[in-house]
C-alpha atoms as a PDB file:
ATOM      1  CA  UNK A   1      15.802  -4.936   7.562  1.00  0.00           C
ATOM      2  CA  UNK A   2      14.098  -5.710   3.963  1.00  0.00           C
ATOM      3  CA  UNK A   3      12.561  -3.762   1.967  1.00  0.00           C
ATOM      4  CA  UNK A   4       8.568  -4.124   1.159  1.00  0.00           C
ATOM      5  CA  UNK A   5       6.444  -2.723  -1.517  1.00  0.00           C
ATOM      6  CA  UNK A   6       2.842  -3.537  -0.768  1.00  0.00           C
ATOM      7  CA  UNK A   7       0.077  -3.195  -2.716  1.00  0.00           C
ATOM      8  CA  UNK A   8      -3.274  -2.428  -2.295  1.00  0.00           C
ATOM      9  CA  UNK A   9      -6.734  -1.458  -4.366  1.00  0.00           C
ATOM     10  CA  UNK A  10      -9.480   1.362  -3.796  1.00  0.00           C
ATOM     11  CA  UNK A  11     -12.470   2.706  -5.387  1.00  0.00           C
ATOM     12  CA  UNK A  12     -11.470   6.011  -5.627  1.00  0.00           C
ATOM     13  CA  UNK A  13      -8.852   8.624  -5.906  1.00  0.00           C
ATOM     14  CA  UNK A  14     -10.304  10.376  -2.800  1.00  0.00           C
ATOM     15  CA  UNK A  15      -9.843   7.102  -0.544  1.00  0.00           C
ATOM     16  CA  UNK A  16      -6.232   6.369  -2.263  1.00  0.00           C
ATOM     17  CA  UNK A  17      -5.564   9.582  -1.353  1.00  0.00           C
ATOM     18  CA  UNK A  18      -6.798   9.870   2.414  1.00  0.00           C
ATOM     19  CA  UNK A  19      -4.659   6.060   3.248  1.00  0.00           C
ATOM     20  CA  UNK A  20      -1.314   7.143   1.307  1.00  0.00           C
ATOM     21  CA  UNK A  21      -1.638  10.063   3.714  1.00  0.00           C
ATOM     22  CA  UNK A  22      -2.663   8.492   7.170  1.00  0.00           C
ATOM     23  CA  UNK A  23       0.426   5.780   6.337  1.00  0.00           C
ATOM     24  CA  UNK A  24       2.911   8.495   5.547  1.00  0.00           C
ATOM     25  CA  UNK A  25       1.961  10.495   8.460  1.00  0.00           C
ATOM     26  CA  UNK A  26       2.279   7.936  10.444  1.00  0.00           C
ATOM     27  CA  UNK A  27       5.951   7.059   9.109  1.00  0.00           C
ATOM     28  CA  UNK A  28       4.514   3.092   8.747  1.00  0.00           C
ATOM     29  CA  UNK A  29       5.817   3.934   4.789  1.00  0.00           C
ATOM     30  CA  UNK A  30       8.081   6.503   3.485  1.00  0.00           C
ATOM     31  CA  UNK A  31       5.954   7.019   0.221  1.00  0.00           C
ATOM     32  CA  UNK A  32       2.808   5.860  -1.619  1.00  0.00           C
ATOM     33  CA  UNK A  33       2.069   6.303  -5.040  1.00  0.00           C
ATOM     34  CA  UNK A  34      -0.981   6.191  -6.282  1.00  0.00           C
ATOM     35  CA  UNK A  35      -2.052   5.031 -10.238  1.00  0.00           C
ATOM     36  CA  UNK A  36      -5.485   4.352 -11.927  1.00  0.00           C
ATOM     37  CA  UNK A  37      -6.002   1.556 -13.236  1.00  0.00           C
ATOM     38  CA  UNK A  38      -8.956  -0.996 -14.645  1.00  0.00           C
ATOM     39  CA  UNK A  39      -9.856  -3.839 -12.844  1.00  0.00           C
ATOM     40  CA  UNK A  40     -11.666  -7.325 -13.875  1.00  0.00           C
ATOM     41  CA  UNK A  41     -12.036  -9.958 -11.222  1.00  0.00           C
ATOM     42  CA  UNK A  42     -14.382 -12.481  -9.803  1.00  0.00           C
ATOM     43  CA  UNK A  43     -16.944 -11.395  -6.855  1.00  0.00           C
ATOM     44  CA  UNK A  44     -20.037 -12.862  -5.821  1.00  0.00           C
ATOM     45  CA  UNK A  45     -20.028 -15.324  -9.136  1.00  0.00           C
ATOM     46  CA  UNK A  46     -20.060 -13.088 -11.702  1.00  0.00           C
ATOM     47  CA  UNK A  47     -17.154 -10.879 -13.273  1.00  0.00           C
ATOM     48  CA  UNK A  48     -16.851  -7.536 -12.552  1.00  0.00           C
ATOM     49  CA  UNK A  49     -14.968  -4.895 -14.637  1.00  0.00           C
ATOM     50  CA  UNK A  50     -14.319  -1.546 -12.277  1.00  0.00           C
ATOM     51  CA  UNK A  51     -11.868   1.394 -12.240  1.00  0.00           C
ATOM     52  CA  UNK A  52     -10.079   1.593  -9.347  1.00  0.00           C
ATOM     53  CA  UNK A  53      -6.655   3.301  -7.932  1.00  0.00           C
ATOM     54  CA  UNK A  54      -3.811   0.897  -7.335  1.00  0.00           C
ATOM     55  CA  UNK A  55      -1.017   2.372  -3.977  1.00  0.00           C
ATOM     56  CA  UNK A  56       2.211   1.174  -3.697  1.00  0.00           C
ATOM     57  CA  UNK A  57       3.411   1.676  -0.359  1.00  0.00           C
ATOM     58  CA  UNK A  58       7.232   1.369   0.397  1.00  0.00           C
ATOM     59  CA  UNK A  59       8.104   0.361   3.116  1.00  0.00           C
ATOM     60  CA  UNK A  60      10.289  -2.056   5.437  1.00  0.00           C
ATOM     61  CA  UNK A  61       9.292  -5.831   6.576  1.00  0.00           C
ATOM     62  CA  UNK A  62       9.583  -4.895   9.734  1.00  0.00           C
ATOM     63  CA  UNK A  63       6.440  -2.523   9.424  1.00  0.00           C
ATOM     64  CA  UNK A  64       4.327  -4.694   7.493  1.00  0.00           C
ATOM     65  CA  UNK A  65       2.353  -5.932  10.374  1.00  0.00           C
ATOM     66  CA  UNK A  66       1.320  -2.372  11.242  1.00  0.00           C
ATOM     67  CA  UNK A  67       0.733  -1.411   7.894  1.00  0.00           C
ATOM     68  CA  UNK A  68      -1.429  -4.210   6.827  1.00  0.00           C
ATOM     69  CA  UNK A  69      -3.567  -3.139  10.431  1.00  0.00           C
ATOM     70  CA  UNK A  70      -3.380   0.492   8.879  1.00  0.00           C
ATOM     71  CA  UNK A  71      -4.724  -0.300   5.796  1.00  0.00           C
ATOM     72  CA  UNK A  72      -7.748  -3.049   7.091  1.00  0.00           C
ATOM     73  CA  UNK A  73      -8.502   0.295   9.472  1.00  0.00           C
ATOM     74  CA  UNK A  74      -8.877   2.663   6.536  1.00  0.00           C
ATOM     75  CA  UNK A  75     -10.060   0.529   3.972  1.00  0.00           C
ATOM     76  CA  UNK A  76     -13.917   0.813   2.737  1.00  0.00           C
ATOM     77  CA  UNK A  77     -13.915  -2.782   0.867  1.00  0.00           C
ATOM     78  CA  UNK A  78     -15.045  -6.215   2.482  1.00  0.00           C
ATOM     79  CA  UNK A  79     -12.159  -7.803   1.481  1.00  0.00           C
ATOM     80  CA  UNK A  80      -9.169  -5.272   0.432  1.00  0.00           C
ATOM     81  CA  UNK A  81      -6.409  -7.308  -1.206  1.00  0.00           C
ATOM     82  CA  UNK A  82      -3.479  -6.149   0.876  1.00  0.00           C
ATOM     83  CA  UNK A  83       0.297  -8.088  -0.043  1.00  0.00           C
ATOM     84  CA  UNK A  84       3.733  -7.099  -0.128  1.00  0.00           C
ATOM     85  CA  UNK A  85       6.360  -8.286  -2.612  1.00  0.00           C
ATOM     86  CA  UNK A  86       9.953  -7.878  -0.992  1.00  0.00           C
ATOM     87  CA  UNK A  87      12.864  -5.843  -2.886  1.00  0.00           C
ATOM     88  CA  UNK A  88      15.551  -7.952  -3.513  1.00  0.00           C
ATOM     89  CA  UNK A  89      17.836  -4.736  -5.115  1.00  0.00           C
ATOM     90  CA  UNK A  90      17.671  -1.338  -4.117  1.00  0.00           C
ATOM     91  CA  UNK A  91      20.267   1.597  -4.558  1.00  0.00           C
ATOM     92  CA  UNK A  92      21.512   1.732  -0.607  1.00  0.00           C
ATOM     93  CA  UNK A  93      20.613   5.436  -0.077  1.00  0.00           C
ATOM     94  CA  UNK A  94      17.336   5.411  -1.430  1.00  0.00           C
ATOM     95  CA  UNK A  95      16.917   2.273   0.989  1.00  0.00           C
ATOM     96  CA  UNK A  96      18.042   4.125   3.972  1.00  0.00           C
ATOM     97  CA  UNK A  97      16.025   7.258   3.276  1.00  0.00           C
ATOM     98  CA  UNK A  98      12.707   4.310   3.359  1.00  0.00           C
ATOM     99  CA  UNK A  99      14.003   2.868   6.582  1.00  0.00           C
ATOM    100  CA  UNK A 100      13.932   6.147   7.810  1.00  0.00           C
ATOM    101  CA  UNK A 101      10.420   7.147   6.616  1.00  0.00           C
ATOM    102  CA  UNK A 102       9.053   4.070   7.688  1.00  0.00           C
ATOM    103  CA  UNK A 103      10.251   4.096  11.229  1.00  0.00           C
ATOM    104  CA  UNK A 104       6.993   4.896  12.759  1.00  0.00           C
ATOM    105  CA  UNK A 105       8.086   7.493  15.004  1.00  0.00           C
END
């Protein structure tokens, strides 16, 4: 079973804050970090330049379906960007301890 980490964007620490928990508690991912962080992208034709809170959501490939559902659930945007990069490396204990918290049981 691979490892995930997938990535997603909010408006606000308070809405970060409420999906790293509902995905934790919910053992789809066995953490989710949360940074701030500036944004400048295209939307509706013109650029936009917005502060917004970046999670990083480990979990395992297995899950991804689940947490991708999760996250389009929770998520207050139109169009949330929601992908996963896999882990190629990943120090075997650490790895288990995410299978684990990811099990969603």
């Amino acid at each position: 079973m691979k490892l995930l980490a997938v990535f997603t964007t909010v408006a606000s620490r308070e809405q970060a804050q409420s999906i790293a928990t509902a995905l934790v508690a919910r053992k789809l991912v066995a953490c989710a970090q949360i940074s701030e962080i500036d944004s400048v992208y295209s939307w509706d034709g013109t650029v936009q330049h917005e502060p917004e809170f970046r999670l990083l959501l480990k979990t395992t490939s297995s899950q991804y379906q689940a947490v991708e559902s999760a996250i389009r659930e929770l998520h207050a945007y139109e169009l949330p960007a929601i992908f996963a990069i896999e882990v190629a490396h990943s120090y075997e204990p650490y790895a288990a301890w995410v299978r684990e918290g990811s099990s969603g049981l």
